[in-house]
C-alpha atoms as a PDB file:
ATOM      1  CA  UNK A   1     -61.552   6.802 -12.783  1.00  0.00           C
ATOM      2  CA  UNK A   2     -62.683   3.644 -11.132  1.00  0.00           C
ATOM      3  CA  UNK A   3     -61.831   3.956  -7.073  1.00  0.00           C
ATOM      4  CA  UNK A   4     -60.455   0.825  -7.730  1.00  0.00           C
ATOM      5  CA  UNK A   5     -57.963   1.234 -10.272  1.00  0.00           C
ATOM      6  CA  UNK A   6     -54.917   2.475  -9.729  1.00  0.00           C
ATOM      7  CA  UNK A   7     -52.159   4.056 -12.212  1.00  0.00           C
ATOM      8  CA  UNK A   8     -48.008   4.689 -11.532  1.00  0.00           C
ATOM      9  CA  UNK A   9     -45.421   4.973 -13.603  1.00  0.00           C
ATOM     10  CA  UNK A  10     -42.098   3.152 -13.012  1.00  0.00           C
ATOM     11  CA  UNK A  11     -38.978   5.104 -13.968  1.00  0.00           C
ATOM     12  CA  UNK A  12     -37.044   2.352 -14.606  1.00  0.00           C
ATOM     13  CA  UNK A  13     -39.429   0.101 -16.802  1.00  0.00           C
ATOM     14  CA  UNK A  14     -38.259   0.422 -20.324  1.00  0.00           C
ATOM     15  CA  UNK A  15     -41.601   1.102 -21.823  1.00  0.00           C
ATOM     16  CA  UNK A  16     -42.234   4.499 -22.347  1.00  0.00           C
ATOM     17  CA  UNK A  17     -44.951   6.339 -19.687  1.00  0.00           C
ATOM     18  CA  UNK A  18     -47.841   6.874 -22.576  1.00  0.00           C
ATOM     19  CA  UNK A  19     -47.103   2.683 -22.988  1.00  0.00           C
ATOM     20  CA  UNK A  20     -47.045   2.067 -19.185  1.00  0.00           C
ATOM     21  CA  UNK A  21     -50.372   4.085 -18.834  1.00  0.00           C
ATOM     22  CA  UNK A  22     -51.866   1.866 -21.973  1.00  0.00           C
ATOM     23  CA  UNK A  23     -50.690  -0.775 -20.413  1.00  0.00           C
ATOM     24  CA  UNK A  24     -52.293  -0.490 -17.103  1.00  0.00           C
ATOM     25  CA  UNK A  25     -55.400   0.352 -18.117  1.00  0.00           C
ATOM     26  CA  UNK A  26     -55.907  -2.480 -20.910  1.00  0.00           C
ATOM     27  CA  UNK A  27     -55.089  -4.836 -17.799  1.00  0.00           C
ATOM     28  CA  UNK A  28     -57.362  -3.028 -15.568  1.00  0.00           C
ATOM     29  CA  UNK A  29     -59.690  -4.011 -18.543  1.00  0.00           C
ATOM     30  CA  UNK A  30     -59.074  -7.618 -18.552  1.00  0.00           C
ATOM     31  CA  UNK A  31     -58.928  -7.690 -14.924  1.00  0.00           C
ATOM     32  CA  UNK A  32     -62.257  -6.131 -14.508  1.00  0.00           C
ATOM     33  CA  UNK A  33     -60.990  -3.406 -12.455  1.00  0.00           C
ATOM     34  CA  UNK A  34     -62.251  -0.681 -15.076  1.00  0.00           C
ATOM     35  CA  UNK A  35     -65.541  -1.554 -16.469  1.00  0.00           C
ATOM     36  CA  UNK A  36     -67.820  -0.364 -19.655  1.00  0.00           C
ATOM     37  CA  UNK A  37     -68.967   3.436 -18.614  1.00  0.00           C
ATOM     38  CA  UNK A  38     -66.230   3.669 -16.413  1.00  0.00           C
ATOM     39  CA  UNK A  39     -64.856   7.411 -16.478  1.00  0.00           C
ATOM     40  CA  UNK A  40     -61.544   8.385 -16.647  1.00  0.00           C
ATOM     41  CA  UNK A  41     -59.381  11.026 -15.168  1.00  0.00           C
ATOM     42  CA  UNK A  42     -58.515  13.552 -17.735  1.00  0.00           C
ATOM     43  CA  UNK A  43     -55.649  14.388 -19.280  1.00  0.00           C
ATOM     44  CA  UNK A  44     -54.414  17.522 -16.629  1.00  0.00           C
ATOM     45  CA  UNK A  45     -55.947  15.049 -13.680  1.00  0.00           C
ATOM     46  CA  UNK A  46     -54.014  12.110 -14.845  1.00  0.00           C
ATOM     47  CA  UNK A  47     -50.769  14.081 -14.981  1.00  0.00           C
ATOM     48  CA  UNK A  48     -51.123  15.668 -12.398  1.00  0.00           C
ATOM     49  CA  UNK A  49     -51.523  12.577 -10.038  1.00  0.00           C
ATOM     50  CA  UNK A  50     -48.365  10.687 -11.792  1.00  0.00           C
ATOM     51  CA  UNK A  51     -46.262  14.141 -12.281  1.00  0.00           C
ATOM     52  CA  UNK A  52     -45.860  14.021 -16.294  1.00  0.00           C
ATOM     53  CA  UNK A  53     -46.772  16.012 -18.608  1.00  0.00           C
ATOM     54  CA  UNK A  54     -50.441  16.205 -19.981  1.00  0.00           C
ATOM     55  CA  UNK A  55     -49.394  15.224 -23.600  1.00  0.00           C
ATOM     56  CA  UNK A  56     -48.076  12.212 -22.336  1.00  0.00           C
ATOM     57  CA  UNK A  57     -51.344  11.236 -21.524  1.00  0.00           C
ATOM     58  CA  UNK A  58     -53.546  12.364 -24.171  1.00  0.00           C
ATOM     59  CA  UNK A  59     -50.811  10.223 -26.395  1.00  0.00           C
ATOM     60  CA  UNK A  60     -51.675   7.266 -24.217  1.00  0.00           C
ATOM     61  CA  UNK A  61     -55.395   7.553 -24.345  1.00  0.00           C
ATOM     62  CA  UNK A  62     -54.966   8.595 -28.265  1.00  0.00           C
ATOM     63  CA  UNK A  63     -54.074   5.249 -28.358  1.00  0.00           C
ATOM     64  CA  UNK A  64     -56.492   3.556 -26.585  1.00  0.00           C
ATOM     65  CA  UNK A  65     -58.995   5.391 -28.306  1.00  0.00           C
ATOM     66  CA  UNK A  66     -57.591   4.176 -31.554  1.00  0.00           C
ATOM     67  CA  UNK A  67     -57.585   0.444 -30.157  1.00  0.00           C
ATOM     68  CA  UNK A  68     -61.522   1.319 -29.478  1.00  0.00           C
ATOM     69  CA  UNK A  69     -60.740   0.852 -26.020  1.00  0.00           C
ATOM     70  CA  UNK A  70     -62.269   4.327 -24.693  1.00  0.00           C
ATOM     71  CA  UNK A  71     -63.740   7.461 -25.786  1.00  0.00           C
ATOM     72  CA  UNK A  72     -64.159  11.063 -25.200  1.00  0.00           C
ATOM     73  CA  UNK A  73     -67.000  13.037 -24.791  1.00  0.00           C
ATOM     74  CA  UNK A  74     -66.448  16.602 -25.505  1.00  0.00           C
ATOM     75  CA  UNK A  75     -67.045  18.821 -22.206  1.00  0.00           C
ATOM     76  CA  UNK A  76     -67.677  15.255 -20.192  1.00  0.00           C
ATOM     77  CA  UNK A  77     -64.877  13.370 -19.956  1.00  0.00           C
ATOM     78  CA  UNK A  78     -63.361   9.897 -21.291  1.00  0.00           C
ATOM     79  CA  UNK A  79     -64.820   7.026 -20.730  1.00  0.00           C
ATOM     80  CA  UNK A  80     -64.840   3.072 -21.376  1.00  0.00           C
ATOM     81  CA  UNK A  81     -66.702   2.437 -24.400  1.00  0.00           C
ATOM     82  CA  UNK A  82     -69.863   0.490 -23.614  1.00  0.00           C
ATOM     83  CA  UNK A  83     -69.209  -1.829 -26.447  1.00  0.00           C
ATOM     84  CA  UNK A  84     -65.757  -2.504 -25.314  1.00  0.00           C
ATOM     85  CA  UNK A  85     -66.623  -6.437 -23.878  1.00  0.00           C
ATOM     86  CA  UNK A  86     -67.356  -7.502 -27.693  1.00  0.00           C
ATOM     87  CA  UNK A  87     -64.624  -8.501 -29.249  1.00  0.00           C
ATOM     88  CA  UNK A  88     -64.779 -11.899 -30.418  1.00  0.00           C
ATOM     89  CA  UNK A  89     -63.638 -15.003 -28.542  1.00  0.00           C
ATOM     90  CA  UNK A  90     -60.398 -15.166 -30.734  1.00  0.00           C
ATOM     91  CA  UNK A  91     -59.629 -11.487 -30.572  1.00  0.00           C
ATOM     92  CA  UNK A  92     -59.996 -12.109 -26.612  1.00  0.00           C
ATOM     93  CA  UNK A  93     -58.080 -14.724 -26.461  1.00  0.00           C
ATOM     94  CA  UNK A  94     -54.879 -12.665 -28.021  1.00  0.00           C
ATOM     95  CA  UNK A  95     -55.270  -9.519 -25.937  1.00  0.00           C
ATOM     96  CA  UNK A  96     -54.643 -12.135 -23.242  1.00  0.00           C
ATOM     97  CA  UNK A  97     -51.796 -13.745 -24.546  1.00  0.00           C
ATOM     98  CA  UNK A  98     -49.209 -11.030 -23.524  1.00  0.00           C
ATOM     99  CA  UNK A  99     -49.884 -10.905 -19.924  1.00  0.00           C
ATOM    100  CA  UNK A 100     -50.572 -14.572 -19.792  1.00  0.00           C
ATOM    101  CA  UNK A 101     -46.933 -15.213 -21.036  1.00  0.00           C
ATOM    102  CA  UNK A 102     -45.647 -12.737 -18.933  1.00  0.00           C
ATOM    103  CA  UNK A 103     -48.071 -14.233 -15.537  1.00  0.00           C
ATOM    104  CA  UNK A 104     -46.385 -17.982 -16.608  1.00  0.00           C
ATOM    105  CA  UNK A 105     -42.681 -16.710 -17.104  1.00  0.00           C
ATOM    106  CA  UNK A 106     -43.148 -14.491 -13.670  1.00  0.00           C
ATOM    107  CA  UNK A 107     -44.667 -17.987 -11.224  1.00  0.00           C
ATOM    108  CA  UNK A 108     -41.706 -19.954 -13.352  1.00  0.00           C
ATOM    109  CA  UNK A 109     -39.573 -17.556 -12.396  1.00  0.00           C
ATOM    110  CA  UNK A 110     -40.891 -17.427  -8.441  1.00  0.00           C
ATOM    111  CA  UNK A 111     -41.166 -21.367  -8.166  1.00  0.00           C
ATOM    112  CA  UNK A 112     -44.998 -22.063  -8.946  1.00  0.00           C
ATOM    113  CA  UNK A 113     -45.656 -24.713 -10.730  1.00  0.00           C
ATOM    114  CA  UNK A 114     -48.420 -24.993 -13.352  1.00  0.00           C
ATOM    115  CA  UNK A 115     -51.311 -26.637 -11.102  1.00  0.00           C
ATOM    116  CA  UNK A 116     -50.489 -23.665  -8.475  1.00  0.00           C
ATOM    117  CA  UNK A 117     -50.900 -21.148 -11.054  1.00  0.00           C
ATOM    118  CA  UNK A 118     -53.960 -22.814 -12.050  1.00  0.00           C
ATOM    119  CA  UNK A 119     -55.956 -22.879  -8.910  1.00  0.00           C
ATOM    120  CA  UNK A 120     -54.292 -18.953  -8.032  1.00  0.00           C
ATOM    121  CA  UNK A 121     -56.032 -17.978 -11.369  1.00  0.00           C
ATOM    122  CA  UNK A 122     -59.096 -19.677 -10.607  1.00  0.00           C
ATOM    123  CA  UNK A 123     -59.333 -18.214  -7.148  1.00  0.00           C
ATOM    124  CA  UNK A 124     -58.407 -14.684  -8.795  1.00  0.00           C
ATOM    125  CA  UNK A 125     -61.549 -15.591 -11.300  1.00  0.00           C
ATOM    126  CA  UNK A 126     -64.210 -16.613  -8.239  1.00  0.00           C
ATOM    127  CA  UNK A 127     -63.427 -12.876  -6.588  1.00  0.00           C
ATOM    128  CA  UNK A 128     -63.610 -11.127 -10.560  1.00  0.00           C
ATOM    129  CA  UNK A 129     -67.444 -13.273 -10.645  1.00  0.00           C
ATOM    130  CA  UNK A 130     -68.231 -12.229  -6.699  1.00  0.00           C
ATOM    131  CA  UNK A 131     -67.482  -8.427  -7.779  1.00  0.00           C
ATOM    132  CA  UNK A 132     -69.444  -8.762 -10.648  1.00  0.00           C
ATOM    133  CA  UNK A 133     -72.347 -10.102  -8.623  1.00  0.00           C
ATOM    134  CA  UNK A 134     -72.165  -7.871  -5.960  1.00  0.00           C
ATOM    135  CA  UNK A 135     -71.899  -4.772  -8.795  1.00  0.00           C
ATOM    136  CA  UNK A 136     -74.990  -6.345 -10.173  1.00  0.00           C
ATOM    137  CA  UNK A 137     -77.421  -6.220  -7.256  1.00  0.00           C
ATOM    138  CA  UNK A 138     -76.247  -2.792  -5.832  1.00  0.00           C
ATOM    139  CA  UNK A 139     -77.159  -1.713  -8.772  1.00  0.00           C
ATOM    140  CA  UNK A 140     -80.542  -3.414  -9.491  1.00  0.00           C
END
């Protein structure tokens, strides 16, 4: 997996682990922490570094293969599909929407107001778009 992502499993969320590892990794997605190509852990490395069970990750990446999210390569691994970045606008727009909402209730909920959130997100995008540039060149 991508050195910088990062996967844990909260016992007391009330989503189930295969949905908190979907979960995390769809965000690590839209956050641009895991990219197209990316490799995964596998299924006995993944469990192994959270302490589940191995079936409760193959049912998480199941999923995410299903969503078209990633895919395995017999004998090399799973992986980020490379086509994975085009979706349309619209279908973009509603993966966002759940962790927008949740993003808005969570600043309401710690005081920010919406201009603060604003110019947070836009400082959050200006480091995704420096990443992205520096990941360009190293690898040109």
């Amino acid at each position: 997996m991508s050195p910088s992502i990062h996967l844990t499993i909260a016992p007391g969320d009330d989503a189930p682990i295969y949905r908190q590892i979907v979960r995390q990794v769809r965000e690590a997605l839209v956050g641009g922490r895991l990219l197209a190509g990316d490799r995964l852990p596998s299924h006995r490395e993944l469990a192994t570094q959270l302490v589940i069970a191995p079936l409760t990750v193959k049912k998480a990446y199941d999923e995410l293969e299903r969503d078209g999210l990633i895919e395995t390569a017999r004998g090399q691994g799973t992986f980020v599909r490379a086509d994975v970045a085009q979706a349309s606008g619209p279908e973009r727009r509603e993966a966002l929407r759940p962790g927008v909402r949740q993003l808005v209730h969570e600043a309401h909920l710690c005081g920010v107001g919406d201009e603060e959130l604003l110019a947070l997100v836009e400082e959050e995008a200006e480091r995704l778009r420096a990443r992205r540039a520096r990941t360009t060149e190293t690898a040109s």
